[in-house]
PDB file of N, CA and C in Angstrom:
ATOM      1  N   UNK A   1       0.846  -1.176   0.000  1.00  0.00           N
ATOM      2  CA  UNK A   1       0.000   0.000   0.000  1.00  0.00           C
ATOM      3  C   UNK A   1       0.892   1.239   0.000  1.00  0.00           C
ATOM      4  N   UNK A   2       0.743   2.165  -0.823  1.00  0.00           N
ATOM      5  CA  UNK A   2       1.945   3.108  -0.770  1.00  0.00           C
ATOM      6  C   UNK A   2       1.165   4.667  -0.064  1.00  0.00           C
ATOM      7  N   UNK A   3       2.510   4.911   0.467  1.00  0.00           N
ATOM      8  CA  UNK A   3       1.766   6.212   1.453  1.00  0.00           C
ATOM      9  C   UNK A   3       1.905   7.081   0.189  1.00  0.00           C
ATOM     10  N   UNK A   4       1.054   8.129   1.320  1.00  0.00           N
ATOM     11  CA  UNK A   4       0.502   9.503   0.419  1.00  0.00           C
ATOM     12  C   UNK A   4       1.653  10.498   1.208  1.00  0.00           C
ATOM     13  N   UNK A   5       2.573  10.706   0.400  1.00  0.00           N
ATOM     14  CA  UNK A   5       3.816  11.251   1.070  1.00  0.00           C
ATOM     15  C   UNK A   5       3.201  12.864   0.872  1.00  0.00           C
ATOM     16  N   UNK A   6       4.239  13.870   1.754  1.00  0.00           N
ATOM     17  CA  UNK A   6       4.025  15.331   1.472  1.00  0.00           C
ATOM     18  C   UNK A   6       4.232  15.544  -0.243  1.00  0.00           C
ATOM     19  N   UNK A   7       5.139  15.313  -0.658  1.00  0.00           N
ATOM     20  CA  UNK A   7       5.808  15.284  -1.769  1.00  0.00           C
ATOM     21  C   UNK A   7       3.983  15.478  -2.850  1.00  0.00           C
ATOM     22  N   UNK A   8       3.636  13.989  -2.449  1.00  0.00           N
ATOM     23  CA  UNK A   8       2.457  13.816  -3.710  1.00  0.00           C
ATOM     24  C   UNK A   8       1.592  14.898  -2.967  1.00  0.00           C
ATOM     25  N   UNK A   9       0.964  15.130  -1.795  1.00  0.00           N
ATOM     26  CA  UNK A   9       0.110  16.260  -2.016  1.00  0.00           C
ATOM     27  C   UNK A   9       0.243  17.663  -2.530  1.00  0.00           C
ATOM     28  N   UNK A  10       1.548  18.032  -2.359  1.00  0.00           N
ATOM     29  CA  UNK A  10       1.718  19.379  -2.620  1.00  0.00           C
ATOM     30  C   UNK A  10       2.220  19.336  -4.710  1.00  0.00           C
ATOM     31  N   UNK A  11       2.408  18.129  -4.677  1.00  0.00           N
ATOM     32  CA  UNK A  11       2.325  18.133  -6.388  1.00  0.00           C
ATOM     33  C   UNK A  11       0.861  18.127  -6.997  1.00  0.00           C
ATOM     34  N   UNK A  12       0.087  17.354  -5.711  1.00  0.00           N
ATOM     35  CA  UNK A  12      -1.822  17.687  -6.538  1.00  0.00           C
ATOM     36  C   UNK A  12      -2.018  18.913  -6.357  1.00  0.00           C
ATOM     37  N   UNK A  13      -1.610  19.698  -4.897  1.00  0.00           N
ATOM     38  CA  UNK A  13      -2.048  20.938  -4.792  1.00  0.00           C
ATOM     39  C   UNK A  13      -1.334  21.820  -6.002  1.00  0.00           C
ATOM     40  N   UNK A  14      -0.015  22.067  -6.059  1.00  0.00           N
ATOM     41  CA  UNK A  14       0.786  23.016  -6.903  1.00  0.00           C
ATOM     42  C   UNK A  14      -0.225  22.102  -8.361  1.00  0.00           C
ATOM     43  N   UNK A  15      -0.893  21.225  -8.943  1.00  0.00           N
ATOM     44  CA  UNK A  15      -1.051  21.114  -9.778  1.00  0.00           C
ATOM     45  C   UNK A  15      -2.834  21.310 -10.265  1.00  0.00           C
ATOM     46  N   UNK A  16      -3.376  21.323  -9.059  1.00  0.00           N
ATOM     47  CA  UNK A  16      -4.880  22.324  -9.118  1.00  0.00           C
ATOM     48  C   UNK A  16      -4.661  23.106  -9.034  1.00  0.00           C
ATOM     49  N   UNK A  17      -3.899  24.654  -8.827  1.00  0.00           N
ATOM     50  CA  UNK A  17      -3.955  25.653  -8.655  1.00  0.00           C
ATOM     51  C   UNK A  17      -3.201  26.217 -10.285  1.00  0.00           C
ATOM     52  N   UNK A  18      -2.556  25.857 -10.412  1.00  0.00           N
ATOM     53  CA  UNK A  18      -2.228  25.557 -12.144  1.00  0.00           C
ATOM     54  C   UNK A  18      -3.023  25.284 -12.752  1.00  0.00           C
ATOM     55  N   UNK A  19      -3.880  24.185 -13.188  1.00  0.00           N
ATOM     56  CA  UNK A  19      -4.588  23.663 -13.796  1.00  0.00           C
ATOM     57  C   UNK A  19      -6.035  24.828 -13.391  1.00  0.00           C
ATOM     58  N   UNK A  20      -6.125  25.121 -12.423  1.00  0.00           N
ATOM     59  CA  UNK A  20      -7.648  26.162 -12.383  1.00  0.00           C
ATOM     60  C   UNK A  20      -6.961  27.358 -12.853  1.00  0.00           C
ATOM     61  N   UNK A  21      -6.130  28.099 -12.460  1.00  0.00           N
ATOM     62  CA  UNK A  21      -5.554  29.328 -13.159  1.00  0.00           C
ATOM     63  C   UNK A  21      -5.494  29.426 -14.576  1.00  0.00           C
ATOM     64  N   UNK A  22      -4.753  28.337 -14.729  1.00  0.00           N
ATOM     65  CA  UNK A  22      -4.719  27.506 -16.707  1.00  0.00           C
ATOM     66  C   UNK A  22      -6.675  28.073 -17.292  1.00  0.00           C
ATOM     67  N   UNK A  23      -7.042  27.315 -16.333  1.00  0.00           N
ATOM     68  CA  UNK A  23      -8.329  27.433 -17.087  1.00  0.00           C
ATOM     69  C   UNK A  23      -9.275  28.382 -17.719  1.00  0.00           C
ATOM     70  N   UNK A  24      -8.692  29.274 -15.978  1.00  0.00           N
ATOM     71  CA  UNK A  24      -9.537  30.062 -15.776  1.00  0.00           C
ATOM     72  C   UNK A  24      -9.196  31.352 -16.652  1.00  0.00           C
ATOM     73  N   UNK A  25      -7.973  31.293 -16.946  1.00  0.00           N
ATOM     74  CA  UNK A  25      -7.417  32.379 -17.877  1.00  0.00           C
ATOM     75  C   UNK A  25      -8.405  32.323 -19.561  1.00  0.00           C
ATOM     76  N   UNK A  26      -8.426  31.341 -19.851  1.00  0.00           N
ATOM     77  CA  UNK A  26      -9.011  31.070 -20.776  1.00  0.00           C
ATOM     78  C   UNK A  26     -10.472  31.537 -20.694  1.00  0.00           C
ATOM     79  N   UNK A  27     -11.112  31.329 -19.720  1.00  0.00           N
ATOM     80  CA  UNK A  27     -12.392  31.628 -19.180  1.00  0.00           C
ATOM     81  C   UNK A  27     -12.639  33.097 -19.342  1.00  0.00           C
ATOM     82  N   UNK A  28     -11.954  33.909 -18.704  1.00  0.00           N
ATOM     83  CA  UNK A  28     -11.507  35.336 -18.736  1.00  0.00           C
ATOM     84  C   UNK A  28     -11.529  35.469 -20.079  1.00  0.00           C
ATOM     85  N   UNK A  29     -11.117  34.814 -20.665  1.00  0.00           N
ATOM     86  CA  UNK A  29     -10.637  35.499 -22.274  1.00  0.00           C
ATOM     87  C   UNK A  29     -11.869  35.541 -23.230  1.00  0.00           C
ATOM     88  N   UNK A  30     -12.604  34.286 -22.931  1.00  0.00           N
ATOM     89  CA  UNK A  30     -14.431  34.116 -23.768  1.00  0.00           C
ATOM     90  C   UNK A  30     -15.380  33.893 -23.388  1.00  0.00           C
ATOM     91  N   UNK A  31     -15.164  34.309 -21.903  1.00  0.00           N
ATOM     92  CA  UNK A  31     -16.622  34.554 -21.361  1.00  0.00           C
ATOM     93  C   UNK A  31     -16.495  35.644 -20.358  1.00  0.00           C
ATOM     94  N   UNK A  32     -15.510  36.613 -20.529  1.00  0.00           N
ATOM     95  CA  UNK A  32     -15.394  37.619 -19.235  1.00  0.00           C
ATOM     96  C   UNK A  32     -15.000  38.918 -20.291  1.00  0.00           C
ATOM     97  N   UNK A  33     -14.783  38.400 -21.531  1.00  0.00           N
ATOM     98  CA  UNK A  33     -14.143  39.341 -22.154  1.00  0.00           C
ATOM     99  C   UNK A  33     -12.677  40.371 -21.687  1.00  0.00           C
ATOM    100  N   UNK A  34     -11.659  39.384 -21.415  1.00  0.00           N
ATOM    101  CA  UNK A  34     -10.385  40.193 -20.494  1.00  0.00           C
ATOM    102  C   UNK A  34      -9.902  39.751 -22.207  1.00  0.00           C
ATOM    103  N   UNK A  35      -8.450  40.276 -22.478  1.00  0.00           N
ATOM    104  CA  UNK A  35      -7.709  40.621 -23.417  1.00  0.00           C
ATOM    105  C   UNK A  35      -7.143  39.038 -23.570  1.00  0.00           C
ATOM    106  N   UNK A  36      -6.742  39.007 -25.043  1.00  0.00           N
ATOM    107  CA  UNK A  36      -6.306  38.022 -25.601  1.00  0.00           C
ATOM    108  C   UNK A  36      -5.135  37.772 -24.566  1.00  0.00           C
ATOM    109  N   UNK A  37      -3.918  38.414 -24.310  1.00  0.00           N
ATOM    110  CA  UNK A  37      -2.551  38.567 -23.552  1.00  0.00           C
ATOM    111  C   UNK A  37      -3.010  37.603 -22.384  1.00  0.00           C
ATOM    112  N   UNK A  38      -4.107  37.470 -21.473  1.00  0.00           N
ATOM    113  CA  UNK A  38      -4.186  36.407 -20.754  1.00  0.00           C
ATOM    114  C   UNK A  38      -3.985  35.095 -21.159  1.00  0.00           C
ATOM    115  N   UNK A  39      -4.263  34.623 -22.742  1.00  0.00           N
ATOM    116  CA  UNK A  39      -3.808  33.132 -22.829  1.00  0.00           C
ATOM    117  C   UNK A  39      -2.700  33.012 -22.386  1.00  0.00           C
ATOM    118  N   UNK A  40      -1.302  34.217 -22.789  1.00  0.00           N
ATOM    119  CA  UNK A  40      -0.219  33.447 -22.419  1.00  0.00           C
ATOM    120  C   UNK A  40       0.149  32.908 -21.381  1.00  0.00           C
ATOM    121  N   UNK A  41      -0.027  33.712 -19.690  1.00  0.00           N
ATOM    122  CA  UNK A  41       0.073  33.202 -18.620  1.00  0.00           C
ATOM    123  C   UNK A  41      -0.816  31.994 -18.496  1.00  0.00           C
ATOM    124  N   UNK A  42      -1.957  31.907 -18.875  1.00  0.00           N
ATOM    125  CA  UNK A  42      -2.698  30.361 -18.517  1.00  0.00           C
ATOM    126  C   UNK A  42      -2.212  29.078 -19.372  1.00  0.00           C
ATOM    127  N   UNK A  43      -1.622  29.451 -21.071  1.00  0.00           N
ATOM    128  CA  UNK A  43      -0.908  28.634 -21.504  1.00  0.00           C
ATOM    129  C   UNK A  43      -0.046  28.050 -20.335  1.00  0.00           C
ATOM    130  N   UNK A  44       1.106  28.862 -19.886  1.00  0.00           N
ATOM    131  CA  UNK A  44       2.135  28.524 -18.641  1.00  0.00           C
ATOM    132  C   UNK A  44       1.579  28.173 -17.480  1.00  0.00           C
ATOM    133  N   UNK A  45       0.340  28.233 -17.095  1.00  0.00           N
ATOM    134  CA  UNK A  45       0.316  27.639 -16.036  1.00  0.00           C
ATOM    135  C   UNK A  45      -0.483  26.331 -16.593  1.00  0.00           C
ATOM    136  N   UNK A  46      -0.883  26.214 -17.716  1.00  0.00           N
ATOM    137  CA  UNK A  46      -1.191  24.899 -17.890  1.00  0.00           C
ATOM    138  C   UNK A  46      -0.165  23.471 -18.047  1.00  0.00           C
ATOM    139  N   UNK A  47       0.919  24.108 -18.559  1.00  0.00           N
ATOM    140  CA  UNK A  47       2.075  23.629 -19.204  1.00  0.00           C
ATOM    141  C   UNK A  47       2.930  23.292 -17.482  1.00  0.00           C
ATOM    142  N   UNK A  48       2.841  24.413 -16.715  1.00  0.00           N
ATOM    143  CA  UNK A  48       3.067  24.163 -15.025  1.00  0.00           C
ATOM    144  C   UNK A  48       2.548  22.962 -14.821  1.00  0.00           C
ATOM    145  N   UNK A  49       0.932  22.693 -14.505  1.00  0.00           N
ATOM    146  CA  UNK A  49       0.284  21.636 -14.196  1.00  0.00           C
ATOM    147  C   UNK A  49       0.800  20.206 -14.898  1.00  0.00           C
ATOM    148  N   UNK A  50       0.738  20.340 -15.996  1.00  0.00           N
ATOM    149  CA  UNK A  50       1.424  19.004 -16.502  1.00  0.00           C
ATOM    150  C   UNK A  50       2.381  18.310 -15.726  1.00  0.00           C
ATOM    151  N   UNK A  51       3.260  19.787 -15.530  1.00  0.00           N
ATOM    152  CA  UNK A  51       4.679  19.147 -14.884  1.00  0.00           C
ATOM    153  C   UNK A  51       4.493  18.653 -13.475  1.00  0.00           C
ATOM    154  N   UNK A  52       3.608  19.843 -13.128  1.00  0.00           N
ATOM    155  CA  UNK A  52       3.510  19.093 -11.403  1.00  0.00           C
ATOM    156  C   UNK A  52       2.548  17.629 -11.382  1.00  0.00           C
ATOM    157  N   UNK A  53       1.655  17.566 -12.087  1.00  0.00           N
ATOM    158  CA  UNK A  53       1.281  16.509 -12.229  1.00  0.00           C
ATOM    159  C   UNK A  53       1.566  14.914 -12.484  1.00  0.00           C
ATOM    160  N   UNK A  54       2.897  15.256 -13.256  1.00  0.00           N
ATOM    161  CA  UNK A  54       3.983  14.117 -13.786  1.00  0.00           C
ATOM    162  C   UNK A  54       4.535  14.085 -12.349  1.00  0.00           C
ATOM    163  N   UNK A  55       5.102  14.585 -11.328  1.00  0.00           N
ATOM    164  CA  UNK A  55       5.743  14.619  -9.924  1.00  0.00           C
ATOM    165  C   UNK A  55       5.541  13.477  -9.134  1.00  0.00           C
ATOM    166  N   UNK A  56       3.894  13.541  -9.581  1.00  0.00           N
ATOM    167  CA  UNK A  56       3.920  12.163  -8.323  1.00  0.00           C
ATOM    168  C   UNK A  56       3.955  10.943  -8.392  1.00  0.00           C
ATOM    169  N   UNK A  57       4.513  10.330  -7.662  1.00  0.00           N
ATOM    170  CA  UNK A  57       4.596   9.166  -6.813  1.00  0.00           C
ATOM    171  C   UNK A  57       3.746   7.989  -7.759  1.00  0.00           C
ATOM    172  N   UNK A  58       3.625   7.675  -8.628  1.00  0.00           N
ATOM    173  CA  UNK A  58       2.656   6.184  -8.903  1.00  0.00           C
ATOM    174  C   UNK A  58       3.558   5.608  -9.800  1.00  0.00           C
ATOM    175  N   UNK A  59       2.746   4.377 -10.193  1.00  0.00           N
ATOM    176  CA  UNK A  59       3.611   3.451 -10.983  1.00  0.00           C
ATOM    177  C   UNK A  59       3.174   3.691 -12.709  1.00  0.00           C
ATOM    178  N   UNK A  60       1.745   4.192 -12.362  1.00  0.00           N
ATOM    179  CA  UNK A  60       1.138   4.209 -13.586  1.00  0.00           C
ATOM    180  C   UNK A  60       0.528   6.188 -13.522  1.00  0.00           C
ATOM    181  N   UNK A  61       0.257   6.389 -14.922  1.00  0.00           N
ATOM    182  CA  UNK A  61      -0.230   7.704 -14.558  1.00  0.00           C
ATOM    183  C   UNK A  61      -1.659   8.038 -14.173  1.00  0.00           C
ATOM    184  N   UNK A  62      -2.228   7.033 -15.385  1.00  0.00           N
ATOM    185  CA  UNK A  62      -3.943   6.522 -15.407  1.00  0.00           C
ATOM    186  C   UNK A  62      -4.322   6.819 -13.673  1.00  0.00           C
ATOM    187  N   UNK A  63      -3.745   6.013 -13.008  1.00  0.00           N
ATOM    188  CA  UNK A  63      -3.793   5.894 -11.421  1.00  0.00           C
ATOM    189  C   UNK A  63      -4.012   7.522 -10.797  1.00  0.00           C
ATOM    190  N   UNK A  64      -2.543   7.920 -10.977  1.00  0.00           N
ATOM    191  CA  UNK A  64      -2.203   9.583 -10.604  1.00  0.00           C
ATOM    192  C   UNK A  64      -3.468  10.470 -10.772  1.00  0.00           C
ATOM    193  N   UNK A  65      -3.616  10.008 -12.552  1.00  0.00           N
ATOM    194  CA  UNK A  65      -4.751  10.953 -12.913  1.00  0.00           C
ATOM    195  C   UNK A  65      -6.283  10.840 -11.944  1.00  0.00           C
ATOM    196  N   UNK A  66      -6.441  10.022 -12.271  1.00  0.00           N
ATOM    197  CA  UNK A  66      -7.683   9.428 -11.559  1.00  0.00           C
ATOM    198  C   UNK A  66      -8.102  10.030  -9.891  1.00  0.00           C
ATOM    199  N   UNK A  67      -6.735   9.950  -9.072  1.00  0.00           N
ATOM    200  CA  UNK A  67      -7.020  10.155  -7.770  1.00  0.00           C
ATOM    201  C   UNK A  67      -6.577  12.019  -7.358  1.00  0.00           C
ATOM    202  N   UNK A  68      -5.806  12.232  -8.812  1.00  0.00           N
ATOM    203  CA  UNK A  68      -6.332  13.487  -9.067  1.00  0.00           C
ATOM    204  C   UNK A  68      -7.456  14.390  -8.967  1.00  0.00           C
ATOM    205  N   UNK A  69      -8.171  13.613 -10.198  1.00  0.00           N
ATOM    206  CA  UNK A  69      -9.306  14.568 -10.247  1.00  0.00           C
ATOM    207  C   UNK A  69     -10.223  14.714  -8.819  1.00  0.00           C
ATOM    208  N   UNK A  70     -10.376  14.127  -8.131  1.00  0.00           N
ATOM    209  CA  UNK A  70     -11.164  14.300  -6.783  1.00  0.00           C
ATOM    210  C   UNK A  70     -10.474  15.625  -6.331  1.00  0.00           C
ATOM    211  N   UNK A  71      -9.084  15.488  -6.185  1.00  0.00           N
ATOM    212  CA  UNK A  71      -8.250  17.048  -5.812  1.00  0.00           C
ATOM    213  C   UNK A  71      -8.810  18.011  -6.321  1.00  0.00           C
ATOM    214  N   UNK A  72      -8.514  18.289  -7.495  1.00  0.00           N
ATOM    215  CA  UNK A  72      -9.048  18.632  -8.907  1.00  0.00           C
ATOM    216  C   UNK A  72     -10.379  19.716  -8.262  1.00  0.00           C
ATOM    217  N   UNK A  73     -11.530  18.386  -8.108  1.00  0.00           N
ATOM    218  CA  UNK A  73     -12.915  18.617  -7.946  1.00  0.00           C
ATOM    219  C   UNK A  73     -13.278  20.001  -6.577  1.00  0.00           C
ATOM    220  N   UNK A  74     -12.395  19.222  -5.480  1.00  0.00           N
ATOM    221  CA  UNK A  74     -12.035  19.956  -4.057  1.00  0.00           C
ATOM    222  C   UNK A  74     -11.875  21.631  -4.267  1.00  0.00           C
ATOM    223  N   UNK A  75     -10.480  21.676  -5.225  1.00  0.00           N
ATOM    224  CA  UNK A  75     -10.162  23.019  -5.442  1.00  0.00           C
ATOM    225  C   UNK A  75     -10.611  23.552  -5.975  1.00  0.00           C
ATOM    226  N   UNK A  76     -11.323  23.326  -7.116  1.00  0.00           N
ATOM    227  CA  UNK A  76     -12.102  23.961  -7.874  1.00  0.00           C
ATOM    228  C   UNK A  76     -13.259  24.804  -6.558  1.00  0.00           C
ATOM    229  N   UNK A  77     -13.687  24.108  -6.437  1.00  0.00           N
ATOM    230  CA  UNK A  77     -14.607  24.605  -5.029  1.00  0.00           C
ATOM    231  C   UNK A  77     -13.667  25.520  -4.226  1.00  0.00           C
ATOM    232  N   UNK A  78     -12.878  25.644  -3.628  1.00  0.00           N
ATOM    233  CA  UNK A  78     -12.180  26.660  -3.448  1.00  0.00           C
ATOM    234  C   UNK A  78     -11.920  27.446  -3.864  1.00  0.00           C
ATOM    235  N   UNK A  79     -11.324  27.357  -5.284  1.00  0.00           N
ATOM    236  CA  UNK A  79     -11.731  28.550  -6.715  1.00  0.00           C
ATOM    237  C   UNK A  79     -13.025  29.262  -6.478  1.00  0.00           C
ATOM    238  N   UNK A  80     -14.348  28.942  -6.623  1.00  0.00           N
ATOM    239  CA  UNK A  80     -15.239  29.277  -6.567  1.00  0.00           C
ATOM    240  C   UNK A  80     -15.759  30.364  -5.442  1.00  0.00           C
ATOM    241  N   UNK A  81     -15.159  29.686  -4.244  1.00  0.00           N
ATOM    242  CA  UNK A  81     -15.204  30.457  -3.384  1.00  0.00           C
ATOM    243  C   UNK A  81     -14.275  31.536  -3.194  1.00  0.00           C
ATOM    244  N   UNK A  82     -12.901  31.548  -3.319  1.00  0.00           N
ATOM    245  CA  UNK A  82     -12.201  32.488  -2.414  1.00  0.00           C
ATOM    246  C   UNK A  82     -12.168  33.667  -3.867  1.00  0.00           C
ATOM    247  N   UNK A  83     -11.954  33.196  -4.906  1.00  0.00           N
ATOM    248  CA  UNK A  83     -11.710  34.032  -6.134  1.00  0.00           C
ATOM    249  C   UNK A  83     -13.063  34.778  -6.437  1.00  0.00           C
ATOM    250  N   UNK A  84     -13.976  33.743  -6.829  1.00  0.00           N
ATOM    251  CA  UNK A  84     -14.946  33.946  -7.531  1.00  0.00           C
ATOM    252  C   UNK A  84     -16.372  34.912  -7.015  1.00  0.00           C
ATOM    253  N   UNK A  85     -15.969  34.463  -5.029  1.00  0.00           N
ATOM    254  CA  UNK A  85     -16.947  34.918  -4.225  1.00  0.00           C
ATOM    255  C   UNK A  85     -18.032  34.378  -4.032  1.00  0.00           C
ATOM    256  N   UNK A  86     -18.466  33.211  -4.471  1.00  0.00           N
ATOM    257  CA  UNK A  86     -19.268  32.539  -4.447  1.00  0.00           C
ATOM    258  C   UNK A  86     -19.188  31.292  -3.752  1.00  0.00           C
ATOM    259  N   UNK A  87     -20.204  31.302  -2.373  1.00  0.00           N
ATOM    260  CA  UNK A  87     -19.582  30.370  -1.454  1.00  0.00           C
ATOM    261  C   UNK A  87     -20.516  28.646  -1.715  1.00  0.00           C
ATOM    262  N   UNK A  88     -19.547  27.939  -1.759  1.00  0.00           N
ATOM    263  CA  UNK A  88     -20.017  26.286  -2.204  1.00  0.00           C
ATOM    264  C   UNK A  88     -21.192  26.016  -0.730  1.00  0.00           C
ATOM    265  N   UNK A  89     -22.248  25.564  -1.594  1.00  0.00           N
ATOM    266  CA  UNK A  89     -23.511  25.165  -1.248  1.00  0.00           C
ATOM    267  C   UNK A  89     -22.919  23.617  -0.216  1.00  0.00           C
ATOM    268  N   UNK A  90     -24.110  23.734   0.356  1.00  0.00           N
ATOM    269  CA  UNK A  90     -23.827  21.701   0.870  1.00  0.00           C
ATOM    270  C   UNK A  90     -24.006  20.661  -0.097  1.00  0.00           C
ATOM    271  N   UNK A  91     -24.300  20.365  -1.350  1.00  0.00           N
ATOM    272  CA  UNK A  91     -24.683  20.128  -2.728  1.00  0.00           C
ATOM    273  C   UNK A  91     -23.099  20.220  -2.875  1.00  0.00           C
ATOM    274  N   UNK A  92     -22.479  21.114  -3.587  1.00  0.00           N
ATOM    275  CA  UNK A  92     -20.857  21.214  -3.459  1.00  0.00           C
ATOM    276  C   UNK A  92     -20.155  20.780  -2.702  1.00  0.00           C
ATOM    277  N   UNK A  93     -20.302  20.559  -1.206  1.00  0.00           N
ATOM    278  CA  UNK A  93     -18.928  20.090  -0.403  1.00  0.00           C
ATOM    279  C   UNK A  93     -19.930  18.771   0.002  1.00  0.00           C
ATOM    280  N   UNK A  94     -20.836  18.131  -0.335  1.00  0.00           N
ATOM    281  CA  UNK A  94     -20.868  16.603  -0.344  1.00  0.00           C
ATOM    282  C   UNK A  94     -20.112  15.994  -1.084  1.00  0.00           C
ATOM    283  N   UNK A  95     -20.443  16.538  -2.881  1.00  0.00           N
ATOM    284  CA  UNK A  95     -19.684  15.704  -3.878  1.00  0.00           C
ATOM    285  C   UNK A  95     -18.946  15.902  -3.399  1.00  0.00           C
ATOM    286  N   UNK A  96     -17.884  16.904  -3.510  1.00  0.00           N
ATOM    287  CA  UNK A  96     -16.248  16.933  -2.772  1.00  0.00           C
ATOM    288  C   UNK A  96     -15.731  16.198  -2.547  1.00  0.00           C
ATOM    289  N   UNK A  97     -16.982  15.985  -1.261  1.00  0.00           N
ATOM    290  CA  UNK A  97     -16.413  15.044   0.059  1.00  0.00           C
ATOM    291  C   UNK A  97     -16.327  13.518  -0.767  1.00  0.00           C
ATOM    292  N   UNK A  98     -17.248  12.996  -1.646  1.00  0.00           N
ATOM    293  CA  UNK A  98     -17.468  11.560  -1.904  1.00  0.00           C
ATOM    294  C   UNK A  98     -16.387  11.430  -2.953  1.00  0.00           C
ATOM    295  N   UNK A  99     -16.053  12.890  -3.622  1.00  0.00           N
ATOM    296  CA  UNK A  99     -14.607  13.227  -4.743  1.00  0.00           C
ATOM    297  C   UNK A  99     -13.616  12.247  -3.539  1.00  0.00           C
ATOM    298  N   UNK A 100     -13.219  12.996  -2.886  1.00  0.00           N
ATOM    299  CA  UNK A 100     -11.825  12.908  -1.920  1.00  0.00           C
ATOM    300  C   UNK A 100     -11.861  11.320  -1.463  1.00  0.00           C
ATOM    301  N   UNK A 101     -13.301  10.842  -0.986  1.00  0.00           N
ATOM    302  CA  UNK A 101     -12.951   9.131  -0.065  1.00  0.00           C
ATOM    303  C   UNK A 101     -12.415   8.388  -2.037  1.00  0.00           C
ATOM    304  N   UNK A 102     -13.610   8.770  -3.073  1.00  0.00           N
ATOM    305  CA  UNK A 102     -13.249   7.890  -3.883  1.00  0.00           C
ATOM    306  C   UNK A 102     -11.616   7.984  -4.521  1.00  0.00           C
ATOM    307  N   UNK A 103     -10.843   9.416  -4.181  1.00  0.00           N
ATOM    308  CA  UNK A 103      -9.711   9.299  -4.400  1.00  0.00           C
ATOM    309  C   UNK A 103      -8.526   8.859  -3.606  1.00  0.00           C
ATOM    310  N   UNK A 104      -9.015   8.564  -2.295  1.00  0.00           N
ATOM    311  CA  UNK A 104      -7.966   8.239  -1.007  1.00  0.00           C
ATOM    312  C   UNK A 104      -8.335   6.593  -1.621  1.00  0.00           C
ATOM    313  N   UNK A 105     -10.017   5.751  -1.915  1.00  0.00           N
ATOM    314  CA  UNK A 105      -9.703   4.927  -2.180  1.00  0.00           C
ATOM    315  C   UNK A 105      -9.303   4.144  -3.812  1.00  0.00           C
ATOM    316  N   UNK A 106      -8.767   4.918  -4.283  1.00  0.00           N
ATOM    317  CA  UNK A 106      -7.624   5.169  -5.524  1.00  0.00           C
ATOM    318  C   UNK A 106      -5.830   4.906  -4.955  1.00  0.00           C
ATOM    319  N   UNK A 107      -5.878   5.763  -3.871  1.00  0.00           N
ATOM    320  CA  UNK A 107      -4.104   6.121  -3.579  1.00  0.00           C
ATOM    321  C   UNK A 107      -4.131   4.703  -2.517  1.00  0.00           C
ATOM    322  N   UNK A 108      -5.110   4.433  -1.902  1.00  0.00           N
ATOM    323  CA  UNK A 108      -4.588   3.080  -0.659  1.00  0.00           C
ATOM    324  C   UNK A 108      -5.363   2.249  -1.249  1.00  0.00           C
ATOM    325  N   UNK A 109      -6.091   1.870  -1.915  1.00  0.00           N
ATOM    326  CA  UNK A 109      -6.910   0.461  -1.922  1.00  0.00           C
ATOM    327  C   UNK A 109      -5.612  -0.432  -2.154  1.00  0.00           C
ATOM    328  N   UNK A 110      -5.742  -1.296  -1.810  1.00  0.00           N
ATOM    329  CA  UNK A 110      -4.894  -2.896  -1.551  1.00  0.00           C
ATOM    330  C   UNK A 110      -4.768  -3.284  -3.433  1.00  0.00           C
ATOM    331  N   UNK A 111      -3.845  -3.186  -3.542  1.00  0.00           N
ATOM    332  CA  UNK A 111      -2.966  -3.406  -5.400  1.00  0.00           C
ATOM    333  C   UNK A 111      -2.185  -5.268  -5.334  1.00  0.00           C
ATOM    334  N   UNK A 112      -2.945  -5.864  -6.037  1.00  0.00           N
ATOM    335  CA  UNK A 112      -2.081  -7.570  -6.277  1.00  0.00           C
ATOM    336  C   UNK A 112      -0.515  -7.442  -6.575  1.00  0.00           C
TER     337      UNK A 112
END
């Protein structure tokens, strides 16, 4: 069973906060109407995420990815809130919550 070292969380974290910035730049650009010049920084922080994403800890990536996205799901909700101002409903931090067990049981379930 392999632990969930500091190492791999702060590569999901450094790699949701990339990956939502990534996005969100884009977002800004065709649905907020902010200036083309924002792709480039979200290009780079998308191109960031990749990398932090490649960081962690698995044997396979499929795996990585997978117990990712629950992270993924979490921060985004944090996005929503601290950026956006819009505070996540109980509807929002259930899924979350059922995001996060189905990704803890991704990183520990028992592997042959």
């Amino acid at each position: 069973m392999p632990s969930l070292a500091i190492p791999t969380l702060a590569a999901f974290a450094a790699a949701a906060i990339a990956e939502i910035a990534g996005c969100f730049a884009f977002w800004a650009w065709l649905r907020l109407g902010k200036s083309v010049l924002w792709l480039g920084p979200g290009l780079m922080a998308l191109a960031f995420f990749a990398w932090a994403l490649a960081q962690v800890e698995a044997e396979h990536a499929g795996r990585a990815y997978a117990a990712y996205g629950g992270v993924y799901i979490a921060a985004s909700l944090a996005w929503l809130w601290m950026v956006e101002g819009q505070r996540p409903d109980r509807w929002d931090m259930t899924g979350a919550a059922i995001c996060l067990v189905g990704a803890a049981v991704i990183l520990f379930g028992p592997r042959s």
